[in-house]
PDB file of N, CA and C in Angstrom:
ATOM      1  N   UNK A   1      77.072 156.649 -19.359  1.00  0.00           N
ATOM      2  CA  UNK A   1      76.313 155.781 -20.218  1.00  0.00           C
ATOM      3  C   UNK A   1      74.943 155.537 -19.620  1.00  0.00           C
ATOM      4  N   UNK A   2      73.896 155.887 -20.475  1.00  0.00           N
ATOM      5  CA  UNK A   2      72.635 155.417 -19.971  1.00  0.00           C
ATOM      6  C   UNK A   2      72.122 153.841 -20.070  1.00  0.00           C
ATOM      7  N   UNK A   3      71.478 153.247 -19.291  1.00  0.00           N
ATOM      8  CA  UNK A   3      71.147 152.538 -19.408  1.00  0.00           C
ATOM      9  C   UNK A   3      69.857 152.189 -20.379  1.00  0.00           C
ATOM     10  N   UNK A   4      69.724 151.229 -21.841  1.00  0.00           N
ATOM     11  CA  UNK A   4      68.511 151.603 -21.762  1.00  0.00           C
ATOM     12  C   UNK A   4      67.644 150.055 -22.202  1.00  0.00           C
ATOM     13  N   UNK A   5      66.741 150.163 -21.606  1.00  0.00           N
ATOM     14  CA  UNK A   5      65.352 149.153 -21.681  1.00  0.00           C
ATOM     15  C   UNK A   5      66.025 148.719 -22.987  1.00  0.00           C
ATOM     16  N   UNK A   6      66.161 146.910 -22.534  1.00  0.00           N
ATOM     17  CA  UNK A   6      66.172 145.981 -23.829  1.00  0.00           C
ATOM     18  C   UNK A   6      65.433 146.376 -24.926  1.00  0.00           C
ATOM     19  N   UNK A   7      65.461 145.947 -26.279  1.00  0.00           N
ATOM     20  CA  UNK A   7      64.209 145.750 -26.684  1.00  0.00           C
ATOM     21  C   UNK A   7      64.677 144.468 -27.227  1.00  0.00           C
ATOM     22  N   UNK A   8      64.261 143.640 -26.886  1.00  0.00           N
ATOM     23  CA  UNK A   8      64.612 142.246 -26.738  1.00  0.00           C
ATOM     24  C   UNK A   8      63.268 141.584 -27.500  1.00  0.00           C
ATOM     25  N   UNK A   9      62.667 141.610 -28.790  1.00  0.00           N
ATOM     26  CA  UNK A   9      61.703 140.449 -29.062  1.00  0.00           C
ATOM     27  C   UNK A   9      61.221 139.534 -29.250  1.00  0.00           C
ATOM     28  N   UNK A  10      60.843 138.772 -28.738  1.00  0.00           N
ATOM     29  CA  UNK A  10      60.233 137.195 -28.914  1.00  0.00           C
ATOM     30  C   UNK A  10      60.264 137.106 -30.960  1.00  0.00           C
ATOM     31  N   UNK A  11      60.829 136.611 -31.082  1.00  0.00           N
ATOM     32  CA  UNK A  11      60.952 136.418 -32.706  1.00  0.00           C
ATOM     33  C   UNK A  11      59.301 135.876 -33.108  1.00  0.00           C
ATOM     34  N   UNK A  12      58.869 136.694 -34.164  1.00  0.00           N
ATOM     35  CA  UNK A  12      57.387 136.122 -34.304  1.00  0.00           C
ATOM     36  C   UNK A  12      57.700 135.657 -35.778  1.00  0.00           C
ATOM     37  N   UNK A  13      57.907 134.098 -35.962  1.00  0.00           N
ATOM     38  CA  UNK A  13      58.210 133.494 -36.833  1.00  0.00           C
ATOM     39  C   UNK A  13      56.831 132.672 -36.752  1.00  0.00           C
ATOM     40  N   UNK A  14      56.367 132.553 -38.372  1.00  0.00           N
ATOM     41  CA  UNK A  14      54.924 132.039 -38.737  1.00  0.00           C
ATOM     42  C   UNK A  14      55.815 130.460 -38.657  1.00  0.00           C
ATOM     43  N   UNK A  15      54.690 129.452 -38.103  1.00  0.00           N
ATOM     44  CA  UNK A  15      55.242 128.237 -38.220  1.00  0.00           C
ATOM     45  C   UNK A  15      55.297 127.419 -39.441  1.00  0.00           C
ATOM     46  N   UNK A  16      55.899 126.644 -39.774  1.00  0.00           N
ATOM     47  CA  UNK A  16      56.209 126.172 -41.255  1.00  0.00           C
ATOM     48  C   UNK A  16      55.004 125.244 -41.478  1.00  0.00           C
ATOM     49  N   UNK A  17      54.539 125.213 -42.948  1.00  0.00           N
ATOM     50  CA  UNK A  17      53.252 124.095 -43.306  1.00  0.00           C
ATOM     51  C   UNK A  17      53.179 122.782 -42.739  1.00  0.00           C
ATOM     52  N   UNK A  18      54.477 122.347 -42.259  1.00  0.00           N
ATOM     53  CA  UNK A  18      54.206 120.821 -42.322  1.00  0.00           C
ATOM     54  C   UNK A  18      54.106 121.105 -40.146  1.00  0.00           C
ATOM     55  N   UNK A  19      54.584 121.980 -39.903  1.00  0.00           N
ATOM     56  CA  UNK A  19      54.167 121.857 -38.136  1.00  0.00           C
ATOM     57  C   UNK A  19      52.450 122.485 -38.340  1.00  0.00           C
ATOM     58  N   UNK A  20      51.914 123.229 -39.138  1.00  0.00           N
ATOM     59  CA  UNK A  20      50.924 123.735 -38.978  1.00  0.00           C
ATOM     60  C   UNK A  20      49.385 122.574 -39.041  1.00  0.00           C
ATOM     61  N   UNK A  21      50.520 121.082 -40.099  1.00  0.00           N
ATOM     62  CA  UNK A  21      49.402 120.518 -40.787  1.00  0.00           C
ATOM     63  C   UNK A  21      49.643 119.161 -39.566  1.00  0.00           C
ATOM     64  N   UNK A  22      50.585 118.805 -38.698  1.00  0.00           N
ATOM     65  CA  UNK A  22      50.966 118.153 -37.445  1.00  0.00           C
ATOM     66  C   UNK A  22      49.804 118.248 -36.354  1.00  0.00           C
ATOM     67  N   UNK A  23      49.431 119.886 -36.193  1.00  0.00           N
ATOM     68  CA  UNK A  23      49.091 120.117 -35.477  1.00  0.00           C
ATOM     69  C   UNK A  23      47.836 120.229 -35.395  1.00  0.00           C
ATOM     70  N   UNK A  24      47.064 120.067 -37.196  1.00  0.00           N
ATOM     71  CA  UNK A  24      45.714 119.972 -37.069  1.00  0.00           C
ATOM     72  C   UNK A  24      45.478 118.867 -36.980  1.00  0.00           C
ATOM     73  N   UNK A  25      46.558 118.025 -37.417  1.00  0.00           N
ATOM     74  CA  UNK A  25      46.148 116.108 -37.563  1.00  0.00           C
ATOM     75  C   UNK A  25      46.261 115.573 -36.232  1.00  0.00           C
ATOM     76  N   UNK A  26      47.125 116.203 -35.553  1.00  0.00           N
ATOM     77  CA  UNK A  26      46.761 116.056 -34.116  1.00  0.00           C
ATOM     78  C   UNK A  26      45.304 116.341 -33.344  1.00  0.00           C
ATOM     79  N   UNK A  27      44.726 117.478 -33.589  1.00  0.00           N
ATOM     80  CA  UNK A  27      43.742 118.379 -33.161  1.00  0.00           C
ATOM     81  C   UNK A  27      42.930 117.175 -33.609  1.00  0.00           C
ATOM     82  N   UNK A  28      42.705 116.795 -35.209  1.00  0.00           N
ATOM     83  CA  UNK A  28      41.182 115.872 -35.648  1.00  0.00           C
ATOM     84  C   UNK A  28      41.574 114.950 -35.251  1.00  0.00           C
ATOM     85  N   UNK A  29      42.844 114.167 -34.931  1.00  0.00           N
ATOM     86  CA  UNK A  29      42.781 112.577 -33.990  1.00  0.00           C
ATOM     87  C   UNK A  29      42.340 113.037 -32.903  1.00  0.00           C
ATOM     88  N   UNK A  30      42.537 114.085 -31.971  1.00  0.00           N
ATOM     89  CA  UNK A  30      41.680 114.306 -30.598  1.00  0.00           C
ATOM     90  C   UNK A  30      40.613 114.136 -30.983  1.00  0.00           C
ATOM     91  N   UNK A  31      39.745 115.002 -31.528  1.00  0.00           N
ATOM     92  CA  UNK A  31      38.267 114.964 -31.496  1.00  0.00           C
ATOM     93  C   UNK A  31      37.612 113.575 -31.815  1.00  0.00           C
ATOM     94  N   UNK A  32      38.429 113.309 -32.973  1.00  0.00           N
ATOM     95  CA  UNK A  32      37.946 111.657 -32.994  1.00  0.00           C
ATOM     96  C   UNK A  32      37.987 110.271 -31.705  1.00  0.00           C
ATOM     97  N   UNK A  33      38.645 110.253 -31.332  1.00  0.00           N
ATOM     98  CA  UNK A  33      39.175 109.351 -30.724  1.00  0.00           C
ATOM     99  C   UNK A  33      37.822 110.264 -29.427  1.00  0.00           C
ATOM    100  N   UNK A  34      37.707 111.259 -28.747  1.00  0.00           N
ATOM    101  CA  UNK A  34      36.874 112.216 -27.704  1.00  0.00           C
ATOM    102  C   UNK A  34      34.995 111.233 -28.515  1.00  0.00           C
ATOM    103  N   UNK A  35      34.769 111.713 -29.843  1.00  0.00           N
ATOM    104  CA  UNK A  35      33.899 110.958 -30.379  1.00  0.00           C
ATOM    105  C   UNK A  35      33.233 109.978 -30.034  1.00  0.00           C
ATOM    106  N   UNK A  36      34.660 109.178 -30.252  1.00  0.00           N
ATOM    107  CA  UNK A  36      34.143 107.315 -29.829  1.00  0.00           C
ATOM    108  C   UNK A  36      33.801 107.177 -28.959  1.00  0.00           C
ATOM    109  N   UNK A  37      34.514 107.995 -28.071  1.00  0.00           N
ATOM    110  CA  UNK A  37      34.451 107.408 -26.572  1.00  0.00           C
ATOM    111  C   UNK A  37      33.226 108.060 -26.112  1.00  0.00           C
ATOM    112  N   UNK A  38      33.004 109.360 -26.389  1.00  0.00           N
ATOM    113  CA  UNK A  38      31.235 109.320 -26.118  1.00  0.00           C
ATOM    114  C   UNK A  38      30.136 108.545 -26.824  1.00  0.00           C
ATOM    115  N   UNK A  39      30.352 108.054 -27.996  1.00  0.00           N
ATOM    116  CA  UNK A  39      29.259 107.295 -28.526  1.00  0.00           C
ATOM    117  C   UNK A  39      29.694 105.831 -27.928  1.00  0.00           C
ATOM    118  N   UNK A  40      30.759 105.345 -27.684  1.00  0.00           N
ATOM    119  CA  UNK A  40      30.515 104.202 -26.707  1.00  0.00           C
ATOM    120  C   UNK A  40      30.105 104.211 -25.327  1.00  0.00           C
ATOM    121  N   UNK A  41      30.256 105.507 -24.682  1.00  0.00           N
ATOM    122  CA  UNK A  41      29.156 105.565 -23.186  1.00  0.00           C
ATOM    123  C   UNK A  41      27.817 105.726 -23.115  1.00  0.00           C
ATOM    124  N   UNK A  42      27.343 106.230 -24.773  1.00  0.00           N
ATOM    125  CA  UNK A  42      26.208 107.251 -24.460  1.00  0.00           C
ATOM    126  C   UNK A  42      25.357 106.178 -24.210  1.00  0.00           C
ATOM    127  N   UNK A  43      25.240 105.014 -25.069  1.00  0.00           N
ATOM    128  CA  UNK A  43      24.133 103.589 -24.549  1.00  0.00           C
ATOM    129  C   UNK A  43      24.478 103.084 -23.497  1.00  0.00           C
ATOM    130  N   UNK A  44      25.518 103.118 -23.136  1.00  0.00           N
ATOM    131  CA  UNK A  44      26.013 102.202 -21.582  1.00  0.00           C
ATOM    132  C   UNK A  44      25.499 102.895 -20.493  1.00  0.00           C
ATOM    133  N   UNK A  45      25.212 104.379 -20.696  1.00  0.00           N
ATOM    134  CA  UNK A  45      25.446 105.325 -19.640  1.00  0.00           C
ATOM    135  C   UNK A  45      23.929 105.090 -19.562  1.00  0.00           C
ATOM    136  N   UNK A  46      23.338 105.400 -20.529  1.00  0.00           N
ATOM    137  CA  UNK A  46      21.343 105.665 -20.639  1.00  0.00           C
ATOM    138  C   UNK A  46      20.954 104.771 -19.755  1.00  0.00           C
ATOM    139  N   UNK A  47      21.206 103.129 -20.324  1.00  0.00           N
ATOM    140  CA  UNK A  47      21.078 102.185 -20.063  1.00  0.00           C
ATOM    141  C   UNK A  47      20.930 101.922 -18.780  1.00  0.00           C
ATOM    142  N   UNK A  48      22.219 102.166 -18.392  1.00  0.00           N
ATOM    143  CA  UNK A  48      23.000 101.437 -16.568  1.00  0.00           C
ATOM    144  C   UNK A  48      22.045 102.804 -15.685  1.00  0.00           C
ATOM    145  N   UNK A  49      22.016 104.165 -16.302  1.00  0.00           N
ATOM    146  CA  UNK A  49      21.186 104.881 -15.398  1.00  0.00           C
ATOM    147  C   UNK A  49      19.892 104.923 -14.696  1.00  0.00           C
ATOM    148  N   UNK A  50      19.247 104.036 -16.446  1.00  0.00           N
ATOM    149  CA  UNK A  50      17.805 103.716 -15.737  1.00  0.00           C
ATOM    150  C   UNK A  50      18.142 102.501 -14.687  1.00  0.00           C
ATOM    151  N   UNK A  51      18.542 101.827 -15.807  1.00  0.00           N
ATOM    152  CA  UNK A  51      18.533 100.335 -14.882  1.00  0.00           C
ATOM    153  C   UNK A  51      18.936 100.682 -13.222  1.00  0.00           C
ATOM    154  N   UNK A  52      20.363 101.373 -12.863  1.00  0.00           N
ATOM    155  CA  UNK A  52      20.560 102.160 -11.596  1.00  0.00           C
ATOM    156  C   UNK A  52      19.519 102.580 -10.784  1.00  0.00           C
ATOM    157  N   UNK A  53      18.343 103.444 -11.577  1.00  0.00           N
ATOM    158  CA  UNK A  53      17.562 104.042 -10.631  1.00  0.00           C
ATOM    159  C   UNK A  53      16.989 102.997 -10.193  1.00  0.00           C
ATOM    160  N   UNK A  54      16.068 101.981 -11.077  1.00  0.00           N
ATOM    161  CA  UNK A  54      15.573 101.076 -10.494  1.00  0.00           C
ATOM    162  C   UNK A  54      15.863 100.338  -9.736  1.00  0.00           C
ATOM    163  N   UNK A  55      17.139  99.896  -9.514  1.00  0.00           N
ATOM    164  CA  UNK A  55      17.932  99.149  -8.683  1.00  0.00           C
ATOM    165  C   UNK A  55      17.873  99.919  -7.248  1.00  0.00           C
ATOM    166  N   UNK A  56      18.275 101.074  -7.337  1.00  0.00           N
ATOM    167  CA  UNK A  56      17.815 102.277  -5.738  1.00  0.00           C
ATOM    168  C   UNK A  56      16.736 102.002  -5.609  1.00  0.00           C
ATOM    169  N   UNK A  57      15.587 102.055  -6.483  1.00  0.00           N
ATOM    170  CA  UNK A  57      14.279 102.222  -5.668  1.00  0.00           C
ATOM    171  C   UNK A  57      13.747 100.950  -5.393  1.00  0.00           C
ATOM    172  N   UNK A  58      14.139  99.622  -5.747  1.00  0.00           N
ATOM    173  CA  UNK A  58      13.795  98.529  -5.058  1.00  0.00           C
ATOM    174  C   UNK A  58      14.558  98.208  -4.136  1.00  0.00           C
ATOM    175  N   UNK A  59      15.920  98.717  -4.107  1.00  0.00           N
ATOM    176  CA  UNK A  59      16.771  98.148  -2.881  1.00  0.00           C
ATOM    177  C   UNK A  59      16.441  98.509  -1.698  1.00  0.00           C
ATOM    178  N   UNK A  60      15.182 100.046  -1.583  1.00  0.00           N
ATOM    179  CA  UNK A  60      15.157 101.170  -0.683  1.00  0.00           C
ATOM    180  C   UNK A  60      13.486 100.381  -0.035  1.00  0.00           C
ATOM    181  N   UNK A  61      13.169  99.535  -1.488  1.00  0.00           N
ATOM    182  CA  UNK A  61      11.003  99.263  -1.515  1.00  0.00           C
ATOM    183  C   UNK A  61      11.142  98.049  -0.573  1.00  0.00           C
ATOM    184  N   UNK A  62      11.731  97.116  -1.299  1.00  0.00           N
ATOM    185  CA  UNK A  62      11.450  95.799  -0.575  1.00  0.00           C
ATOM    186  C   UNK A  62      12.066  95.498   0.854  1.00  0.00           C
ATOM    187  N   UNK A  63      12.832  96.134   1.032  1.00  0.00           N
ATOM    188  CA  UNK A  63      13.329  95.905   2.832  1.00  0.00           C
ATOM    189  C   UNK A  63      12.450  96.827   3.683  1.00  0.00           C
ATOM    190  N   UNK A  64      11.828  97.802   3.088  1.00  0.00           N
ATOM    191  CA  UNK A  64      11.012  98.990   4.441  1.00  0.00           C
ATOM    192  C   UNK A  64       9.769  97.940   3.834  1.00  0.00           C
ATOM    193  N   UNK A  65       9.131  97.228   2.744  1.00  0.00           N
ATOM    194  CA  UNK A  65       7.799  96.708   2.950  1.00  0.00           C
ATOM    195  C   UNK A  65       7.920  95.629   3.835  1.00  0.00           C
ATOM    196  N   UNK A  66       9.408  94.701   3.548  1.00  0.00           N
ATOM    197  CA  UNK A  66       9.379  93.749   4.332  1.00  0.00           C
ATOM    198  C   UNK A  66       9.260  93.969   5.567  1.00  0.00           C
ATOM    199  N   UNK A  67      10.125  94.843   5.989  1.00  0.00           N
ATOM    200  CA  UNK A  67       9.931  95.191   7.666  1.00  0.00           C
ATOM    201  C   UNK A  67       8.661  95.629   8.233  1.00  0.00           C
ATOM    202  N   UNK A  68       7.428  96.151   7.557  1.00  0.00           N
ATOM    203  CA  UNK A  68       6.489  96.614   7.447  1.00  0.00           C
ATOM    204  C   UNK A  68       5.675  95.552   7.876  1.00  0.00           C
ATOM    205  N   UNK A  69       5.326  94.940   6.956  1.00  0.00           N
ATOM    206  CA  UNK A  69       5.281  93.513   6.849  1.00  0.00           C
ATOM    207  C   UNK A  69       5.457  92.743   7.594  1.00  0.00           C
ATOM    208  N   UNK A  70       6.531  92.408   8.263  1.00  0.00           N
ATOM    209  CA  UNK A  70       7.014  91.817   9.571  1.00  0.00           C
ATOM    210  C   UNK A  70       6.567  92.285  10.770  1.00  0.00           C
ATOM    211  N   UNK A  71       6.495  93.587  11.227  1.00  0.00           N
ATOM    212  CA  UNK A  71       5.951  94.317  12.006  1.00  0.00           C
ATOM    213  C   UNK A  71       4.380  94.285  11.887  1.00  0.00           C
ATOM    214  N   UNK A  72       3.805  94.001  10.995  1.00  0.00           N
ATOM    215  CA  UNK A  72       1.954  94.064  10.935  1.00  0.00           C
ATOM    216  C   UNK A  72       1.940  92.738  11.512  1.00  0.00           C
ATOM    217  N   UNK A  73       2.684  91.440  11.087  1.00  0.00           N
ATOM    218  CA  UNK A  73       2.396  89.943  11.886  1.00  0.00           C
ATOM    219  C   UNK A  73       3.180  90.256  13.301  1.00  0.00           C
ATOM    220  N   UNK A  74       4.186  90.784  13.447  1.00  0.00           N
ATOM    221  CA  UNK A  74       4.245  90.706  15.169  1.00  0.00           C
ATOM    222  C   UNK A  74       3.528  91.347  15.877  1.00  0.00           C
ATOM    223  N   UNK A  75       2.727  92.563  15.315  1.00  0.00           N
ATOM    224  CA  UNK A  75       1.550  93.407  16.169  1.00  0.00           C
ATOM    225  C   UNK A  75       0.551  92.610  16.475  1.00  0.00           C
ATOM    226  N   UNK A  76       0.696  91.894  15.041  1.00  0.00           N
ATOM    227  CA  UNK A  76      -0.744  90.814  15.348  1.00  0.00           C
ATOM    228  C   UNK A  76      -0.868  89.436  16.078  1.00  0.00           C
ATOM    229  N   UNK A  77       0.128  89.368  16.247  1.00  0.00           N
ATOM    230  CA  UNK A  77       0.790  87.548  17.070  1.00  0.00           C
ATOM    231  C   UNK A  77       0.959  88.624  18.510  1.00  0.00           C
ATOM    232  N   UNK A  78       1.584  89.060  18.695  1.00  0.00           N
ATOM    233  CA  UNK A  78       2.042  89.259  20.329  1.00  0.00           C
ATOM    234  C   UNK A  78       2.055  91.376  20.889  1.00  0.00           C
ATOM    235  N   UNK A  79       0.361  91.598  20.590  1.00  0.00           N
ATOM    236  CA  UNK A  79      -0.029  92.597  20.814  1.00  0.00           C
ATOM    237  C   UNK A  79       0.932  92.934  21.884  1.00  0.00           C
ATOM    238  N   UNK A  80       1.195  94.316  22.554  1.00  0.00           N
ATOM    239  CA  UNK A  80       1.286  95.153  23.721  1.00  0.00           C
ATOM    240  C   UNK A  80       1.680  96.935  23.231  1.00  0.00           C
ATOM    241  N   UNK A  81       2.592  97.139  24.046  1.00  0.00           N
ATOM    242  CA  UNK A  81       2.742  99.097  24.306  1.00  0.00           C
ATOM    243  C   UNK A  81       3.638  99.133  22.815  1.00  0.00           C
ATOM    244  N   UNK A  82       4.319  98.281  22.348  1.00  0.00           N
ATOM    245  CA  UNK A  82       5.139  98.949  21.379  1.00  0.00           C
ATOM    246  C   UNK A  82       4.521  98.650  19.800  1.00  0.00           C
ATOM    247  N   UNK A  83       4.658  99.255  19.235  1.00  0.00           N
ATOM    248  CA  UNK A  83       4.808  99.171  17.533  1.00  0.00           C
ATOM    249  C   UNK A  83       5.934  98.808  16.755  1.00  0.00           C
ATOM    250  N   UNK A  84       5.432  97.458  16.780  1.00  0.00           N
ATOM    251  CA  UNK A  84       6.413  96.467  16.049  1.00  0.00           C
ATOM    252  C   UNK A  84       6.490  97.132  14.050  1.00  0.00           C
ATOM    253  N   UNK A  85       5.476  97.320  13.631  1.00  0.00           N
ATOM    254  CA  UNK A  85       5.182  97.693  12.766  1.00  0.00           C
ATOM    255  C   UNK A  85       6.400  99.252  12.261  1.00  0.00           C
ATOM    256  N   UNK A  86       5.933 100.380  13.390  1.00  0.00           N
ATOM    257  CA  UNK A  86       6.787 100.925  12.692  1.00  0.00           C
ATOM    258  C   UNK A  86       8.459 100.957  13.200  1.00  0.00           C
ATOM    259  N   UNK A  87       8.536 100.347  14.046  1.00  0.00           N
ATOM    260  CA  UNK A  87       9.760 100.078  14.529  1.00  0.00           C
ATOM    261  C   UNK A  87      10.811  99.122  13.148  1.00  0.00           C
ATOM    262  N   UNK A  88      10.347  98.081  12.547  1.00  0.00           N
ATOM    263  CA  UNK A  88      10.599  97.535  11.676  1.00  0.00           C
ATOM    264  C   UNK A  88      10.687  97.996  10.345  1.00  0.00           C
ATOM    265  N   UNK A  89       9.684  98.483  10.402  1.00  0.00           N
ATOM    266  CA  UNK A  89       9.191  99.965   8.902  1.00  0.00           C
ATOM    267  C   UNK A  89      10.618 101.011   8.950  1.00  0.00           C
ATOM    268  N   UNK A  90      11.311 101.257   9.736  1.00  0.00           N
ATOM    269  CA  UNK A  90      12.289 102.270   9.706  1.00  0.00           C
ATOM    270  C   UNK A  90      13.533 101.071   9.907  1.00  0.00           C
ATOM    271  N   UNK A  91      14.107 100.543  10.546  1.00  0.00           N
ATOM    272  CA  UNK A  91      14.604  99.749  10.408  1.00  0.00           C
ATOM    273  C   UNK A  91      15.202  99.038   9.193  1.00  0.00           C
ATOM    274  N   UNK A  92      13.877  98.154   8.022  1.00  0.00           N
ATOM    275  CA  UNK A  92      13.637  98.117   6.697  1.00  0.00           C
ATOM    276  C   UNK A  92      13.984  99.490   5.593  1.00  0.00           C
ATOM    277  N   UNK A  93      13.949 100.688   5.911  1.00  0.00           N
ATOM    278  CA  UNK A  93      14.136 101.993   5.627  1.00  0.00           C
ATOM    279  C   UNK A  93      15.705 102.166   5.502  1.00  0.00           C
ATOM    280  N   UNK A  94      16.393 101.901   6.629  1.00  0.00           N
ATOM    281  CA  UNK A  94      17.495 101.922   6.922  1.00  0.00           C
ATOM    282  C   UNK A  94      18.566 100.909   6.475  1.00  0.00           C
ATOM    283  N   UNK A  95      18.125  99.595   6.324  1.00  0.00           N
ATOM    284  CA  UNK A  95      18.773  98.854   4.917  1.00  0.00           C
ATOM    285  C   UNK A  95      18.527  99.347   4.258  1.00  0.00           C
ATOM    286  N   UNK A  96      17.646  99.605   3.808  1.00  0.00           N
ATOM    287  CA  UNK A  96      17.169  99.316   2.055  1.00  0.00           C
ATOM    288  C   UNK A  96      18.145 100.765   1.301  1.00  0.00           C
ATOM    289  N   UNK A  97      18.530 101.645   2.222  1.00  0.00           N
ATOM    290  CA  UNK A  97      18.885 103.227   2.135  1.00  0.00           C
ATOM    291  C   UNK A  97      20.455 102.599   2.295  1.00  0.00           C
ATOM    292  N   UNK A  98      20.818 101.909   2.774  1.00  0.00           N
ATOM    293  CA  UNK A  98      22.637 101.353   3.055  1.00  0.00           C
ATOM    294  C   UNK A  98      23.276 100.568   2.033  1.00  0.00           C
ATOM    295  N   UNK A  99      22.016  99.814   1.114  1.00  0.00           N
ATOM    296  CA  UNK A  99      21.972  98.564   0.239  1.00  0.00           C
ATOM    297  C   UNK A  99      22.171  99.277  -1.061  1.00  0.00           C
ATOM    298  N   UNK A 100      21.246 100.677  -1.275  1.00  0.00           N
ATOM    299  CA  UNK A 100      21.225 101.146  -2.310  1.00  0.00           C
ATOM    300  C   UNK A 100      22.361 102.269  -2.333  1.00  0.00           C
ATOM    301  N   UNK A 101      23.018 102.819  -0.971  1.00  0.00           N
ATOM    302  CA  UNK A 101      24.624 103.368  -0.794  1.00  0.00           C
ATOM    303  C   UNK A 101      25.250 102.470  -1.624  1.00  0.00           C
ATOM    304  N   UNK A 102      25.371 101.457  -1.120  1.00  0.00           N
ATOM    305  CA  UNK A 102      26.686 100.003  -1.475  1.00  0.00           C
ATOM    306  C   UNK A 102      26.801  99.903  -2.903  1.00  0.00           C
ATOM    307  N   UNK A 103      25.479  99.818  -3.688  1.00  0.00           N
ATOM    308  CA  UNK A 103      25.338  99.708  -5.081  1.00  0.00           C
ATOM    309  C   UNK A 103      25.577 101.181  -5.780  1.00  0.00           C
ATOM    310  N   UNK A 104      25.127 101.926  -5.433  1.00  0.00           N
ATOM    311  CA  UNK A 104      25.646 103.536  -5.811  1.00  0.00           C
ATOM    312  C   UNK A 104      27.183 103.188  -6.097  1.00  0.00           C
ATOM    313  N   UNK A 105      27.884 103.504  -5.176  1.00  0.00           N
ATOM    314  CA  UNK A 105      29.118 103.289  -4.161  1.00  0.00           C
ATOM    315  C   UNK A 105      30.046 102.575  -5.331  1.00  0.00           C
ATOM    316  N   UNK A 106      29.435 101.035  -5.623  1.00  0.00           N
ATOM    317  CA  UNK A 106      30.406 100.179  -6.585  1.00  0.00           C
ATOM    318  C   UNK A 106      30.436 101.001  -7.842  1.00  0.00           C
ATOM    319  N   UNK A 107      29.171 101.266  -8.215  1.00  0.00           N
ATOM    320  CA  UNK A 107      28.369 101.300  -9.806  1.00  0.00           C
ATOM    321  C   UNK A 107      29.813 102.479 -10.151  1.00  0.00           C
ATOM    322  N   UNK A 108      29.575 103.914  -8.611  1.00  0.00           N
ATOM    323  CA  UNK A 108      30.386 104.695  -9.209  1.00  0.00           C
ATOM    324  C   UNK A 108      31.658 104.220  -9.249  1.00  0.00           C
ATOM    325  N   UNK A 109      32.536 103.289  -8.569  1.00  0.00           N
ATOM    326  CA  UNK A 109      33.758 103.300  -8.268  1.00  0.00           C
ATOM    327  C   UNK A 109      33.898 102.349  -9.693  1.00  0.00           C
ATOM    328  N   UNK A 110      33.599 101.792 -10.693  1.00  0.00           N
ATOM    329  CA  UNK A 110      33.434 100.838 -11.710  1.00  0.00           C
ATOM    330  C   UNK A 110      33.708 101.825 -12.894  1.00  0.00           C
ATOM    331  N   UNK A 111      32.897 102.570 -12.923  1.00  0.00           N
ATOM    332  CA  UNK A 111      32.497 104.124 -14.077  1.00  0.00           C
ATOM    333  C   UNK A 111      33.779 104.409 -13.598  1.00  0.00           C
ATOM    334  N   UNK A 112      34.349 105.130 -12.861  1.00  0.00           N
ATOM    335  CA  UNK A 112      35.745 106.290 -12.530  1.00  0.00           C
ATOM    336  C   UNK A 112      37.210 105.087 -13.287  1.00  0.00           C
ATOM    337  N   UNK A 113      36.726 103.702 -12.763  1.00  0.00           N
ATOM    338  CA  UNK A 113      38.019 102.916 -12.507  1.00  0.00           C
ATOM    339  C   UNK A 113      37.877 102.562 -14.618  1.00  0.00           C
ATOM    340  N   UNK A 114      37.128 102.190 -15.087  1.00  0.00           N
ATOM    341  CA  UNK A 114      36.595 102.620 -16.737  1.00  0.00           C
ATOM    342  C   UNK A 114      37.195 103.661 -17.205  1.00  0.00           C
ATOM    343  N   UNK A 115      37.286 104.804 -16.416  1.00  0.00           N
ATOM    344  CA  UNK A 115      37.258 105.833 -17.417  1.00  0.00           C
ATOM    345  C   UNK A 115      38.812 105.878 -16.802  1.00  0.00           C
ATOM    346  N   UNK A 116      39.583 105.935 -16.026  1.00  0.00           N
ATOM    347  CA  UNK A 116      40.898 105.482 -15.813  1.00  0.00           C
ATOM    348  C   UNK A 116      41.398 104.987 -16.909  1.00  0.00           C
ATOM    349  N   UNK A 117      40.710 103.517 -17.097  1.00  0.00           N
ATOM    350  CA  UNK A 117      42.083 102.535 -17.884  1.00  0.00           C
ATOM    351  C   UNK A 117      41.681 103.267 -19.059  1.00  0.00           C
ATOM    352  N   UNK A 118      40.780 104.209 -19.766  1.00  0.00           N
ATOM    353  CA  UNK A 118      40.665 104.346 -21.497  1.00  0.00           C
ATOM    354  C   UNK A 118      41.337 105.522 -21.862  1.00  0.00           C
ATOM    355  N   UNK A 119      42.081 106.498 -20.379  1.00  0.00           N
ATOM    356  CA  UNK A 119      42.526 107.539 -20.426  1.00  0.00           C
ATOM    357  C   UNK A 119      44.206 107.382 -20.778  1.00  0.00           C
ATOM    358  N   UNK A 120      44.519 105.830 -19.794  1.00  0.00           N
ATOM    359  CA  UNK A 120      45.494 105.500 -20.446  1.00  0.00           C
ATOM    360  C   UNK A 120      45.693 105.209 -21.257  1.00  0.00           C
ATOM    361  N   UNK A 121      44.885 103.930 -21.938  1.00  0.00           N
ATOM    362  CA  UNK A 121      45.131 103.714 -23.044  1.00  0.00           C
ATOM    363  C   UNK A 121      44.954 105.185 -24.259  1.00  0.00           C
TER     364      UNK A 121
END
C-alpha cells in the first residue's frame, strides 16, 4: 500500500450575511470611537505642546539669567581670581535644564497614564 499525501482542505466556506454585516459594524464602531479620540487630543495636544515648549524655555531662561545675575553683583561686591558670574551662569543652566527634565518627565508620564485609562475603557 502506498502511502499517499492527504489532501485534506481547509473548507472554504463564504461567511454568512449576518457574520459579514457583524464584522463591518464592528470595523465602523472601531474607526469611530479611533475618531473621537483623536479629535479630543488634537486641541489638548496643540495646546499643552505650545504651552510645554514655553514652559522648557523659561524653566531653562530664568534660573541661568538669575544665576547670571547673581554672579554680575558678586563680581561686583567682592572682586578677586574667580568668576562668580560664570560660575553661577552654568550652575543656573543646570537647574533650569533639571526643572524643565521634571516637567517633561510628569507632562509625559500624565499623557501615557491618559491614554492607559481610555484604552481601557
Amino acid at each position: 500500500m502506498k502511502d499517499e499525501p492527504s489532501t485534506d482542505k481547509k473548507s472554504t466556506q463564504k461567511p454568512s450575511a449576518s457574520d459579514s454585516q457583524q464584522n463591518y459594524s464592528q470595523h465602523v464602531g472601531d474607526m469611530a470611537q479611533r475618531k473621537l479620540k483623536a479629535q479630543r487630543h488634537v486641541t489638548k495636544t496643540v495646546w499643552s505642546g505650545l504651552g510645554m515648549m514655553g514652559l522648557v524655555g523659561w524653566s531653562v531662561a530664568i534660573p541661568t539669567l538669575l544665576g547670571a545675575a547673581l554672579g554680575i553683583w558678586l563680581d561686583d561686591e567682592y572682586p578677586g581670581g574667580r568668576s562668580w558670574t560664570l560660575a553661577l551662569l552654568v550652575v543656573g543652566l543646570c537647574l533650569g535644564c533639571f526643572n524643565a527634565w521634571h516637567w517633561v518627565e510628569k507632562e509625559d508620564k500624565d499623557i501615557h497614564q491618559d491614554e492607559d485609562e481610555s484604552d481601557v475603557n
